[in-house]
N, C-alpha and C. Protein backbone atom coordinates (compact mmCIF):
# COMPACT_ATOMS: atom_id res chain seq x y z
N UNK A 1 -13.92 2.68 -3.75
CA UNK A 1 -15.07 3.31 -4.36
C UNK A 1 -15.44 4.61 -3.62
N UNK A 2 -15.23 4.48 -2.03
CA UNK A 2 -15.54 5.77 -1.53
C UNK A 2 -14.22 6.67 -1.23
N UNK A 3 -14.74 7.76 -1.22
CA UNK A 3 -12.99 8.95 -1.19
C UNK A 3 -12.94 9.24 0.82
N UNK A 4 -12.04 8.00 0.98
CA UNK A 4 -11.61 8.21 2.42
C UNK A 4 -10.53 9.40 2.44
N UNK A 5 -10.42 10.21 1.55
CA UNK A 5 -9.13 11.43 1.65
C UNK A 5 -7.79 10.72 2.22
N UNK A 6 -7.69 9.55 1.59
CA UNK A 6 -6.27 9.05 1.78
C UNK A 6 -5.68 8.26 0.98
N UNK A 7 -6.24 8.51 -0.32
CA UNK A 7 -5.63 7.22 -1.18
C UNK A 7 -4.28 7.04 -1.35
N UNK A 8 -2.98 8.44 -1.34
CA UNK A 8 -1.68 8.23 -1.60
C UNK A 8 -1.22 7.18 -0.36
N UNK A 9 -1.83 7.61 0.55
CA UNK A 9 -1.46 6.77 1.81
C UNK A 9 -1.76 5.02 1.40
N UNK A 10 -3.13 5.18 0.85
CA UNK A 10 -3.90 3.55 0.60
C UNK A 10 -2.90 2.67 -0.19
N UNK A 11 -2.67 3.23 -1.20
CA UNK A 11 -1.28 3.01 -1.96
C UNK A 11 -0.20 2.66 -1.53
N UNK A 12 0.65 3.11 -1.03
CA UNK A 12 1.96 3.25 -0.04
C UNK A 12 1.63 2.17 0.74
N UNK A 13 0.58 1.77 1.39
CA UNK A 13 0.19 0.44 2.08
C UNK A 13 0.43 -0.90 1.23
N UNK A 14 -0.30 -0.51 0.15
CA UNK A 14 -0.23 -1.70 -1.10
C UNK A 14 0.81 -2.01 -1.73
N UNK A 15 1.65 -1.16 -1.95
CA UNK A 15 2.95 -1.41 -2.25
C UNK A 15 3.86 -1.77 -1.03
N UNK A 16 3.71 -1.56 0.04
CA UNK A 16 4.40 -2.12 1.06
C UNK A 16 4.26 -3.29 1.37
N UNK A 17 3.00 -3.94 1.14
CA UNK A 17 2.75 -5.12 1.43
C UNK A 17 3.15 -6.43 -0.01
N UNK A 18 3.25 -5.75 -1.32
CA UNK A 18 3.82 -6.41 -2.25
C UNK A 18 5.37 -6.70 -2.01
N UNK A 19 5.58 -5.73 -1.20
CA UNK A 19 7.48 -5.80 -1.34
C UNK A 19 7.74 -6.76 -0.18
N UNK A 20 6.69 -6.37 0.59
CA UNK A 20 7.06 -7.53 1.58
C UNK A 20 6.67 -8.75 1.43
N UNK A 21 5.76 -9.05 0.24
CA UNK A 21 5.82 -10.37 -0.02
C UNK A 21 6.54 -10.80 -0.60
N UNK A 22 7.71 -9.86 -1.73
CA UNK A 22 8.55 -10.90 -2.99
C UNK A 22 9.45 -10.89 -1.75
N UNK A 23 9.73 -9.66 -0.76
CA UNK A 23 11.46 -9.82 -0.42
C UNK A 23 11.29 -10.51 0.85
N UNK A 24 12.32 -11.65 1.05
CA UNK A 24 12.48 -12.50 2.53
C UNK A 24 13.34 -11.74 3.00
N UNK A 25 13.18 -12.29 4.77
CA UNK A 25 14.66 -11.79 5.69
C UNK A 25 15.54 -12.14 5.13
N UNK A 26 16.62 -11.48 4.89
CA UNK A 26 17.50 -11.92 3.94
C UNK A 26 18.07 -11.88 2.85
N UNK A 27 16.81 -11.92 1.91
CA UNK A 27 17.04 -11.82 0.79
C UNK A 27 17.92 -10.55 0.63
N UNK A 28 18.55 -10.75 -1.07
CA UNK A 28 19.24 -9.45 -1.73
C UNK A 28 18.38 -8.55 -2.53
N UNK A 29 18.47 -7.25 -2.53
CA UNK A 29 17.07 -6.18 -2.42
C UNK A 29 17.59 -5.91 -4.29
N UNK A 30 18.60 -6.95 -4.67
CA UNK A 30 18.26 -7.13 -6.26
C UNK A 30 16.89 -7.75 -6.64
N UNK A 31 16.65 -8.89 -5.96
CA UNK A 31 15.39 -9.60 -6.08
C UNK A 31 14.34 -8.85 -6.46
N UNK A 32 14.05 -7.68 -6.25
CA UNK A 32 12.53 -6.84 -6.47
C UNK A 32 13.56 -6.32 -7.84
N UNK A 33 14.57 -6.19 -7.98
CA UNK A 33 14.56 -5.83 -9.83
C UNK A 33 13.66 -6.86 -10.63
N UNK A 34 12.98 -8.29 -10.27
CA UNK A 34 12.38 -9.33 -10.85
C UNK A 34 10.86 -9.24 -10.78
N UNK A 35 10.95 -8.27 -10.21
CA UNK A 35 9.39 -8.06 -9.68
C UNK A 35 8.80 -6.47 -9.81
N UNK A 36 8.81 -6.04 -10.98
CA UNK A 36 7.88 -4.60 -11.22
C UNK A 36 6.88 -4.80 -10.88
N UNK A 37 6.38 -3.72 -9.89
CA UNK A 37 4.98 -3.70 -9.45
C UNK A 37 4.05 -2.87 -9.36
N UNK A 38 2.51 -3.04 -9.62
CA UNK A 38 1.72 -2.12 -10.52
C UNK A 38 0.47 -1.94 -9.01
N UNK A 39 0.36 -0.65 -8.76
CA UNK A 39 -0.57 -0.34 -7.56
C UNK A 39 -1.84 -0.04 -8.39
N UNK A 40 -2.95 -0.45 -8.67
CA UNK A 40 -4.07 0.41 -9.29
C UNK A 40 -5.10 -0.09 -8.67
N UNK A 41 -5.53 1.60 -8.61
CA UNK A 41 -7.31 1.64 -8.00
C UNK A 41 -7.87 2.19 -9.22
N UNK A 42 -9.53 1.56 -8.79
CA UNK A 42 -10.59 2.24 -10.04
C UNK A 42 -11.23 2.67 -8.82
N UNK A 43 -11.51 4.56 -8.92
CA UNK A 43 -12.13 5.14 -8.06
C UNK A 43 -13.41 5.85 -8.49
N UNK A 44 -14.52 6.41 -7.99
CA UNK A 44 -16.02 6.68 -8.76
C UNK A 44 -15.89 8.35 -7.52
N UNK A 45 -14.56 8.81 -7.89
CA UNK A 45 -14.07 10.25 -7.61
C UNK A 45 -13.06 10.38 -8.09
N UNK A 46 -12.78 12.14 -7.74
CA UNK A 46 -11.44 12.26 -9.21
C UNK A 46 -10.79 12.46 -7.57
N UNK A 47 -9.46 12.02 -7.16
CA UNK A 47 -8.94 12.39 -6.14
C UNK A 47 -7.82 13.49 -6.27
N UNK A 48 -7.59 14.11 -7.29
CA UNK A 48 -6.22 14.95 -7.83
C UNK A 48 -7.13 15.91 -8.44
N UNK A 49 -8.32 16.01 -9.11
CA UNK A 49 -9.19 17.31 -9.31
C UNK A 49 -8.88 17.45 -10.89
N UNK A 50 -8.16 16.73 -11.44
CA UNK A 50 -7.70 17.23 -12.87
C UNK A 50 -8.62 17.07 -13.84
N UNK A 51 -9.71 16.24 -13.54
CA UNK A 51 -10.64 15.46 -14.31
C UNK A 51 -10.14 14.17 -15.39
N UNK A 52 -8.55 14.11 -14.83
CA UNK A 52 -8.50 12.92 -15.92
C UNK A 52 -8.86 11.51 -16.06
N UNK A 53 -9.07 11.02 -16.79
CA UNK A 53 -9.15 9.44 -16.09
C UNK A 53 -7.87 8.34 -16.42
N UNK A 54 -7.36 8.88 -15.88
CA UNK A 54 -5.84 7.99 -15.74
C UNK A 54 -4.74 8.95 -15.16
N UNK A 55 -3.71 8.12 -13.83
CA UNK A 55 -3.12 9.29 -13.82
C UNK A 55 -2.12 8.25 -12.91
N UNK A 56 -0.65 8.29 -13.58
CA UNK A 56 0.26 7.48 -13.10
C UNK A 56 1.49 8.11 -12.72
N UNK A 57 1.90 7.21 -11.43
CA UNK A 57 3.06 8.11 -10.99
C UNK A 57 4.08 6.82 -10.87
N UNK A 58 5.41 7.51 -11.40
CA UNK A 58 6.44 6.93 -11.02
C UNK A 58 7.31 7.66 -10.16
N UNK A 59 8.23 7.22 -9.42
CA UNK A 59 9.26 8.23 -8.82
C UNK A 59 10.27 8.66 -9.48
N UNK A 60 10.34 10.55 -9.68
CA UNK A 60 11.02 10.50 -10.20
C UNK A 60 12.01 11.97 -9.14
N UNK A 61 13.12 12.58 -10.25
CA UNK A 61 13.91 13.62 -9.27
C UNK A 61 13.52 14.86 -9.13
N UNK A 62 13.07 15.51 -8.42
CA UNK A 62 11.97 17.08 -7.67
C UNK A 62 12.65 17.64 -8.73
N UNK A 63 14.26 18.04 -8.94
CA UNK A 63 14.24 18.84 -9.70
C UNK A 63 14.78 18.71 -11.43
N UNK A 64 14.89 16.88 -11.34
CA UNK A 64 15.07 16.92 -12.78
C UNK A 64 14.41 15.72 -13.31
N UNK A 65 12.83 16.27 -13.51
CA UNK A 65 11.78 14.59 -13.51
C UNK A 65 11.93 13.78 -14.76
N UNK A 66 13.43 14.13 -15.94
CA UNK A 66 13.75 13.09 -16.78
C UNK A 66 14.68 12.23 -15.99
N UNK A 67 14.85 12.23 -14.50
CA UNK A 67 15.65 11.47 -13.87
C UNK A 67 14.67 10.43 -12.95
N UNK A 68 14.97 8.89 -13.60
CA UNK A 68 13.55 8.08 -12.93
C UNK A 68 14.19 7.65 -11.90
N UNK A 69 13.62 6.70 -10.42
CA UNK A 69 14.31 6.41 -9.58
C UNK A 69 15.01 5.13 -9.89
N UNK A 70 13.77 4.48 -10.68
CA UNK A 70 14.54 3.34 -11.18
C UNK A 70 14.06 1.44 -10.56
N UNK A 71 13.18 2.48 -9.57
CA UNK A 71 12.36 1.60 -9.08
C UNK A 71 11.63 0.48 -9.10
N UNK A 72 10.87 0.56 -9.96
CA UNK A 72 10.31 -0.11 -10.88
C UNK A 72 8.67 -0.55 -10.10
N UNK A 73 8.54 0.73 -9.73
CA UNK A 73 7.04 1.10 -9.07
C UNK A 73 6.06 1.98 -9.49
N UNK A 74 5.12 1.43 -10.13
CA UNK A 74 4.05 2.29 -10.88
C UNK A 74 2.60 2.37 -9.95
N UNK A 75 2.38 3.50 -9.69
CA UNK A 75 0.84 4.06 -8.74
C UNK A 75 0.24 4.16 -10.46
N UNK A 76 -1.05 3.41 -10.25
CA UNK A 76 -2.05 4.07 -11.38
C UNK A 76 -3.33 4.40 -10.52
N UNK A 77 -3.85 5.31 -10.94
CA UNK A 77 -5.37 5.46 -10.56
C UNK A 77 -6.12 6.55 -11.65
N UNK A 78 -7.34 5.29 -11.78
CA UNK A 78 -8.56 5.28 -12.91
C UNK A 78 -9.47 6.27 -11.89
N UNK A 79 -10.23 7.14 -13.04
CA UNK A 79 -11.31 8.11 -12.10
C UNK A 79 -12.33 8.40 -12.65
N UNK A 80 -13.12 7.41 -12.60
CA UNK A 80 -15.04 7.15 -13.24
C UNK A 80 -15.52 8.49 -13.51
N UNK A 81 -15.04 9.24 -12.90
CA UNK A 81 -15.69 10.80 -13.18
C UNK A 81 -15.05 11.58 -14.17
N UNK A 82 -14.19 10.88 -15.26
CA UNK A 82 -13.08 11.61 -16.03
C UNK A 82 -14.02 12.50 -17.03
N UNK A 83 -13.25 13.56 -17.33
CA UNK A 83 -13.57 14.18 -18.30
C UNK A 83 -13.14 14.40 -19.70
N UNK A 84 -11.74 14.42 -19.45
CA UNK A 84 -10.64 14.06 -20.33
C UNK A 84 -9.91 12.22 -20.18
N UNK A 85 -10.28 11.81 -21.35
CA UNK A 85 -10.10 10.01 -21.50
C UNK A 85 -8.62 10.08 -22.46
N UNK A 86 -7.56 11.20 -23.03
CA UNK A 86 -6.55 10.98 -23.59
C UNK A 86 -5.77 9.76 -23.44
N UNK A 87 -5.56 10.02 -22.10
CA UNK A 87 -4.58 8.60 -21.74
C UNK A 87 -5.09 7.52 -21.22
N UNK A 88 -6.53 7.25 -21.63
CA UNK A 88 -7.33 5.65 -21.18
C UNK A 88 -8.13 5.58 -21.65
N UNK A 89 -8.46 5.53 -23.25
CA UNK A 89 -9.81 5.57 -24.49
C UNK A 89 -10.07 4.17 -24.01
N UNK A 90 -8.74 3.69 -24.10
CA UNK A 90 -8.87 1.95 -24.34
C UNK A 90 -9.54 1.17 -23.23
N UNK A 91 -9.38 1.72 -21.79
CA UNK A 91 -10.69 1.35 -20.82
C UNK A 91 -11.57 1.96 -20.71
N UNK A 92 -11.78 2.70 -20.99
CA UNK A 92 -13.41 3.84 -21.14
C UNK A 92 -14.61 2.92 -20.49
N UNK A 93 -14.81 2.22 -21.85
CA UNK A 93 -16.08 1.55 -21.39
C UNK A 93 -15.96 0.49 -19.96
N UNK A 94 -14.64 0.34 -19.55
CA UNK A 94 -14.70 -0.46 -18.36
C UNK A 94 -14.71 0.49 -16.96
N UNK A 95 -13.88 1.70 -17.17
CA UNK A 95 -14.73 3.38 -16.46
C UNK A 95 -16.12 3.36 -16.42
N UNK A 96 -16.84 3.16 -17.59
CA UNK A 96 -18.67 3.52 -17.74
C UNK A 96 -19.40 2.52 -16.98
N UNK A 97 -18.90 1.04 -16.44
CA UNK A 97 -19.21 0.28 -16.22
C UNK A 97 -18.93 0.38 -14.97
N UNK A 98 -18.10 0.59 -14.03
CA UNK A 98 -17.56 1.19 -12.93
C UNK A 98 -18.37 2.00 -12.34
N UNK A 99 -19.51 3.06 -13.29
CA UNK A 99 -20.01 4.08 -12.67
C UNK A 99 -21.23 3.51 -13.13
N UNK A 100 -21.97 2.83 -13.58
CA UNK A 100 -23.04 2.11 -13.60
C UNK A 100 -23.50 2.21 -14.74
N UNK A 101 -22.97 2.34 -16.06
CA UNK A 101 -23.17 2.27 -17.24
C UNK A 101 -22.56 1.44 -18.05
N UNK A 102 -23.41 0.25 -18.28
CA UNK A 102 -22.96 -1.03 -18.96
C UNK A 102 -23.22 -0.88 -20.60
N UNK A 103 -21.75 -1.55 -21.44
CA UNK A 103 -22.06 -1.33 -22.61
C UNK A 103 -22.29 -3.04 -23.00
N UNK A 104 -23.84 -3.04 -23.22
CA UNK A 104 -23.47 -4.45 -23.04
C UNK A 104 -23.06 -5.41 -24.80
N UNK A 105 -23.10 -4.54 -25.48
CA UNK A 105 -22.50 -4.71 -26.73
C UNK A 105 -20.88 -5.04 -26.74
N UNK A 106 -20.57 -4.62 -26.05
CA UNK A 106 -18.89 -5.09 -25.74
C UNK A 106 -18.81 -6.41 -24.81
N UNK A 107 -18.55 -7.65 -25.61
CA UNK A 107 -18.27 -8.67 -24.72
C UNK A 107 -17.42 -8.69 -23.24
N UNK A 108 -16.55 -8.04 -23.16
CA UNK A 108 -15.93 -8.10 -21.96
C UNK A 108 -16.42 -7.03 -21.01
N UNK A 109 -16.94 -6.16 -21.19
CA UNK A 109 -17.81 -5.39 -20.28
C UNK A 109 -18.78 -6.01 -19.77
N UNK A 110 -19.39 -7.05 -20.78
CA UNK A 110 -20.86 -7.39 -20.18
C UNK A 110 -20.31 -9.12 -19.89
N UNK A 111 -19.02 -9.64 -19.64
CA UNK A 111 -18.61 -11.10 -18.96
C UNK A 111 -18.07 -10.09 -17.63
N UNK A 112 -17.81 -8.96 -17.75
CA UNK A 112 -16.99 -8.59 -16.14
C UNK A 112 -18.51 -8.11 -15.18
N UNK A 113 -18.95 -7.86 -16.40
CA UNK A 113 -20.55 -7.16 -15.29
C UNK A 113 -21.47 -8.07 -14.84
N UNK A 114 -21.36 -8.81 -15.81
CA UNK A 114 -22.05 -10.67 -15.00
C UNK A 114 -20.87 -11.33 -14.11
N UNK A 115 -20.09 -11.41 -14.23
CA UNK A 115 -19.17 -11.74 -13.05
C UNK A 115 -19.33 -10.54 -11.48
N UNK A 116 -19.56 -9.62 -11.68
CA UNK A 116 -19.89 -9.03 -10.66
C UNK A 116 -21.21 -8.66 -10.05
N UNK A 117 -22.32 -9.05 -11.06
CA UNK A 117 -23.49 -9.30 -10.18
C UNK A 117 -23.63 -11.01 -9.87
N UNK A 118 -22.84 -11.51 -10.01
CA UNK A 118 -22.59 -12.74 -9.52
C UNK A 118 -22.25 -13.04 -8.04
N UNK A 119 -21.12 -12.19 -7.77
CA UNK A 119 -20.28 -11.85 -6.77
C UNK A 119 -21.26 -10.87 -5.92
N UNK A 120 -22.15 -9.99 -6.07
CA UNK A 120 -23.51 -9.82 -5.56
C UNK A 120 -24.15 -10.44 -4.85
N UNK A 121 -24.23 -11.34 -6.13
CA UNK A 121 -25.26 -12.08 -5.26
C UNK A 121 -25.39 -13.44 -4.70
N UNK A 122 -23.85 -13.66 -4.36
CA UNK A 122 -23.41 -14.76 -3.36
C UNK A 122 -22.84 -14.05 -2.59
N UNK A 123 -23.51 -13.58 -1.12
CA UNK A 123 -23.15 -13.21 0.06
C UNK A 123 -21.98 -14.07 0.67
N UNK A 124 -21.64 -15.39 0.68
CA UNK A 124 -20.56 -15.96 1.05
C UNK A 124 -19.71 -15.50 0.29
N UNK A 125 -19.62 -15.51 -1.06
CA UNK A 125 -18.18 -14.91 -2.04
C UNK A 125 -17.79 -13.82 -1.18
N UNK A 126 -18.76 -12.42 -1.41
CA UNK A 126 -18.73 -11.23 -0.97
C UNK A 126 -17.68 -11.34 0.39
N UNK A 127 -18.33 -12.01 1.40
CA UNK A 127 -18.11 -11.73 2.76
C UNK A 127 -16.85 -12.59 2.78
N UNK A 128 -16.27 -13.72 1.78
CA UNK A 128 -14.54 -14.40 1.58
C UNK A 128 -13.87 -12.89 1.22
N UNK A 129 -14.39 -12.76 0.25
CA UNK A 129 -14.01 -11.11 0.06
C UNK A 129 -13.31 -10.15 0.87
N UNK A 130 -14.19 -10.14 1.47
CA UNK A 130 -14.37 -8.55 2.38
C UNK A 130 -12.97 -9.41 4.01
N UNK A 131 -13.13 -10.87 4.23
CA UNK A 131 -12.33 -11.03 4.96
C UNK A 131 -11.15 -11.13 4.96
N UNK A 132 -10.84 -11.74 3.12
CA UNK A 132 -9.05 -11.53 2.88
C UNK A 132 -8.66 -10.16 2.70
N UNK A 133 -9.07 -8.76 2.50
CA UNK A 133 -9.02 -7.75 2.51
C UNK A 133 -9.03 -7.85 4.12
N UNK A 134 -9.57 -8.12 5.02
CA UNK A 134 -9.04 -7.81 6.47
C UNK A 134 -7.82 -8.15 7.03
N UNK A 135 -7.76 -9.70 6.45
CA UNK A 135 -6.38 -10.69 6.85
C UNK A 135 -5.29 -9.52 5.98
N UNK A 136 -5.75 -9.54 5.17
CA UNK A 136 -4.20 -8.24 4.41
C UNK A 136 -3.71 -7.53 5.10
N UNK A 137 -4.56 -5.98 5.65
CA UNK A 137 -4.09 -5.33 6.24
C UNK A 137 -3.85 -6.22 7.50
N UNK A 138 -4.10 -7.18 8.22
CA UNK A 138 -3.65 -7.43 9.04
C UNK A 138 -2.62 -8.38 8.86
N UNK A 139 -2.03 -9.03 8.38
CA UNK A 139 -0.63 -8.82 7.76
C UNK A 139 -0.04 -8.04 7.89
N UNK A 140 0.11 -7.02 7.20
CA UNK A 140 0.57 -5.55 6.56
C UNK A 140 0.86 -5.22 8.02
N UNK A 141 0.01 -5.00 8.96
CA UNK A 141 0.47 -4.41 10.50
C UNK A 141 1.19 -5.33 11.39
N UNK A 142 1.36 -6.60 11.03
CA UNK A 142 1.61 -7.58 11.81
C UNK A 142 3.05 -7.93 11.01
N UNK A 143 3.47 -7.12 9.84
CA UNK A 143 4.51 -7.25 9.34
C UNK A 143 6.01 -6.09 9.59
N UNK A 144 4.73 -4.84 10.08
CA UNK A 144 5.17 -3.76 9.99
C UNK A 144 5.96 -3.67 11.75
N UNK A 145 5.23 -4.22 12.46
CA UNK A 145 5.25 -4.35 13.77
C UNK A 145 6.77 -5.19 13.80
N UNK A 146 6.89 -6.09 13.31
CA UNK A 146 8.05 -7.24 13.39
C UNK A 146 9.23 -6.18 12.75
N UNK A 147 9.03 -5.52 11.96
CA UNK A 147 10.14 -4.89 11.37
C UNK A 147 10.69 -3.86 12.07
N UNK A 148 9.73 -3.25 12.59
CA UNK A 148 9.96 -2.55 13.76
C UNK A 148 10.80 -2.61 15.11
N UNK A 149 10.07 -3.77 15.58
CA UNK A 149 10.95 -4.95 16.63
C UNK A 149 12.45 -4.69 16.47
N UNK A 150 12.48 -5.11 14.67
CA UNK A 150 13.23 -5.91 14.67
C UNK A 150 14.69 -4.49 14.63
N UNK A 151 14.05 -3.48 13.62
CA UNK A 151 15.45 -2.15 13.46
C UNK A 151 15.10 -1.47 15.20
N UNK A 152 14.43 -1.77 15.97
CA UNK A 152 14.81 -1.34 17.22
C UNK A 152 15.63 -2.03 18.20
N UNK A 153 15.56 -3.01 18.32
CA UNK A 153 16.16 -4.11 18.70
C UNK A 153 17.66 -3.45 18.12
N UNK A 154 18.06 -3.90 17.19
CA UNK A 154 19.35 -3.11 16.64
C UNK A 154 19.48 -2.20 16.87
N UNK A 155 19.20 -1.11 16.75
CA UNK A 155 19.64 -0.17 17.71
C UNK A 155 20.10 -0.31 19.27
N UNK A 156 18.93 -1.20 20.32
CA UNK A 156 19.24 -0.94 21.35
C UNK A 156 20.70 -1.62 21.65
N UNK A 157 20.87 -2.57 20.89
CA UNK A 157 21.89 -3.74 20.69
C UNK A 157 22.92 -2.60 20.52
N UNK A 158 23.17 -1.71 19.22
CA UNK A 158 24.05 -1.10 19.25
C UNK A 158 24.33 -0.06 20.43
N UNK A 159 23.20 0.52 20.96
CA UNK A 159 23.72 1.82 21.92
C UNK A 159 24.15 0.73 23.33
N UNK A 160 23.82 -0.27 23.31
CA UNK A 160 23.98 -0.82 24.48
C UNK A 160 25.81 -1.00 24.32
N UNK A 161 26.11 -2.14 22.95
CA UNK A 161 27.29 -1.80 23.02
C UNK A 161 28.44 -0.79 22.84
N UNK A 162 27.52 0.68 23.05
CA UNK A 162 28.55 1.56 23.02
C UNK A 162 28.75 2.27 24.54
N UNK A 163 27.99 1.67 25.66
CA UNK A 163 27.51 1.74 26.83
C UNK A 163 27.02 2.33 27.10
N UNK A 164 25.90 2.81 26.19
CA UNK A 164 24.42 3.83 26.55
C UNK A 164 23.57 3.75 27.57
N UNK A 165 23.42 4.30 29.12
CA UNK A 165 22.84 3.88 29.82
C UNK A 165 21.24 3.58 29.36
N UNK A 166 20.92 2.50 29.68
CA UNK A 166 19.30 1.74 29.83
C UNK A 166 18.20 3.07 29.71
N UNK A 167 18.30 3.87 30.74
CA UNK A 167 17.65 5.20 30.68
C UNK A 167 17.47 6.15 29.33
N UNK A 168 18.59 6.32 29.02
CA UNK A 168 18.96 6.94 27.78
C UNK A 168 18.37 6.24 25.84
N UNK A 169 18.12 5.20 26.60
CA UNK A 169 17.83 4.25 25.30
C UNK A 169 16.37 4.23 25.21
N UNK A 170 15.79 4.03 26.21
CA UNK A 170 14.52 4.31 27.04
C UNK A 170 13.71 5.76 26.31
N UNK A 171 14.64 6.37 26.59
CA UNK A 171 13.92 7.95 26.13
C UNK A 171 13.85 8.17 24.51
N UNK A 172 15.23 7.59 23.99
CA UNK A 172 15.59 7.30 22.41
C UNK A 172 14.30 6.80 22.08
N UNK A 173 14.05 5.36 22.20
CA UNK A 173 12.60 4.76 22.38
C UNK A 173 11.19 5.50 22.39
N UNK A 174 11.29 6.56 23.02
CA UNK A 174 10.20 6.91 23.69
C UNK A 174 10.44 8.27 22.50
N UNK A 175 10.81 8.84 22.22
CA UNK A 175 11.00 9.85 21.15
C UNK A 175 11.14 9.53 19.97
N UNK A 176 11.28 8.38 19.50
CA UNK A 176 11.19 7.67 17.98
C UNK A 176 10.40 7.41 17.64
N UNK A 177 9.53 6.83 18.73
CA UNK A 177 8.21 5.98 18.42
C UNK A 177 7.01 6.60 19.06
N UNK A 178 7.11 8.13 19.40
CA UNK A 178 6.55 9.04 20.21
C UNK A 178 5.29 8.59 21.06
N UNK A 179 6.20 7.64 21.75
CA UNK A 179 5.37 7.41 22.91
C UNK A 179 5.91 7.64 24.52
N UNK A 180 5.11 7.37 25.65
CA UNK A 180 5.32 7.22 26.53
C UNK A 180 6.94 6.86 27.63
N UNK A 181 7.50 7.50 28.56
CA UNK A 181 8.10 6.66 28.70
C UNK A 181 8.23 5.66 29.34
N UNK A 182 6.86 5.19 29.92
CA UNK A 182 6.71 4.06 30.44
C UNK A 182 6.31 2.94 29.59
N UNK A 183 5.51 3.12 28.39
CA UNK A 183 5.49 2.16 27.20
C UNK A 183 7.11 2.07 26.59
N UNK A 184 7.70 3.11 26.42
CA UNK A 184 8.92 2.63 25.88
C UNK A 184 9.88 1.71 26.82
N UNK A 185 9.33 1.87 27.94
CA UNK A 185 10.08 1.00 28.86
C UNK A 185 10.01 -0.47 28.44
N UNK A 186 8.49 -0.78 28.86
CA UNK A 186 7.78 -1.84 28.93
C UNK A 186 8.26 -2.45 26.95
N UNK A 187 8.41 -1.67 26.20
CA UNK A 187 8.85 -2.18 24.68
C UNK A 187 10.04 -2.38 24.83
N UNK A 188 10.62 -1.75 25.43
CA UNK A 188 12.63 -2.26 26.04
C UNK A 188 12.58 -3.28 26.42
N UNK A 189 11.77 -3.73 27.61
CA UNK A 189 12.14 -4.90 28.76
C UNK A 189 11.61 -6.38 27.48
N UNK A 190 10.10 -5.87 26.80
CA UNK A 190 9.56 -6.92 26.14
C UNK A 190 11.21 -7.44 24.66
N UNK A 191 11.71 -6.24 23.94
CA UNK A 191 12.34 -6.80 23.11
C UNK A 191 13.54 -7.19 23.37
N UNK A 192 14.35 -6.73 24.86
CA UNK A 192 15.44 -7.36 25.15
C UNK A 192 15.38 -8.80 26.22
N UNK A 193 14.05 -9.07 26.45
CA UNK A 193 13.66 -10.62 26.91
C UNK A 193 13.59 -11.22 25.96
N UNK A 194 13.38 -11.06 24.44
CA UNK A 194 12.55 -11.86 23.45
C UNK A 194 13.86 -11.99 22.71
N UNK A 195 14.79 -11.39 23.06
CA UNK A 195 16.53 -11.32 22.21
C UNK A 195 16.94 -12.16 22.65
């Protein structure tokens, strides 16, 4: 609802954390062909300035965008402040409702708007709420971290068996992950004890 000036980023989170739920260690990265997945925010700002209210991205090629990636990853984002409704007549009134204008003549506007002053006004709902949105991203970092581990680890595994001195791997470390080289140390000693 509020414009933290990072939504492509907010996104890219959300979809990272979907992929990492369909796909296991392991798994074959056919598996997400079974699983199209849809990122959407309803925002009460236009974050792209166009005034539209709908605005979807797929990946496609910089220089020939009838070429799709194939992905099967759709970013949508709704923008309460639209001016132009071409490509979203059909949620409009759930936009108007978003920005505090209830049509309450439309049954499903006015069962989603009683469902959410519901959710109001049970502070326990709210605050289950507000904590699985914490446990997520903390997931999401606690997933990101392991993966990390895990393509560094491989690496050191490989430069080790090509007889990369310890030092040298150290600094690799320390320039990848632009840190320290005494943290990259201390991330050496921790992931080749834990191997």
């Amino acid at each position: 609802m509020v414009n933290e000036h990072n939504l492509p980023f907010r996104m890219r989170e959300y979809q990272e954390l979907m992929d990492q739920e369909i796909l296991n260690s392991g798994d074959d990265y056919d598996k997400l062909a079974n699983y199209p997945t849809y990122v959407i925010f309803f925002c009460n700002f236009d974050y792209y300035r166009r005034g539209l209210a709908r605005y979807q991205f797929e990946f496609r090629d910089k220089w020939h965008p009838e070429i799709a990636a194939g992905d099967l990853r759709t970013l949508v984002v709704f923008n309460t402040k639209a001016k132009d409704y071409q490509h979203a007549a059909e949620i409009r009134p759930f936009l108007d409702m978003i920005r505090g204008t209830v049509d309450t003549k439309d049954k499903f506007i006015a069962a989603v708007d009683a469902e959410v002053q519901e959710i109001r006004a049970d502070k326990q709902r709210e605050a289950r709420f507000m904590k699985e949105q914490i446990e997520l991203r903390r997931q999401l970092r606690k997933s990101r971290e392991a993966e990390r581990n895990k393509n560094t680890l491989g690496l050191i595994k490989a430069l080790e068996k090509r007889g990369t001195p310890t030092p040298e791997i150290v600094a690799m470390i320390a320039d990848a992950q632009s840190i320290s080289q005494a943290e990259a140390q201390k991330y050496y000693d921790q992931l080749v004890v834990v191997s």
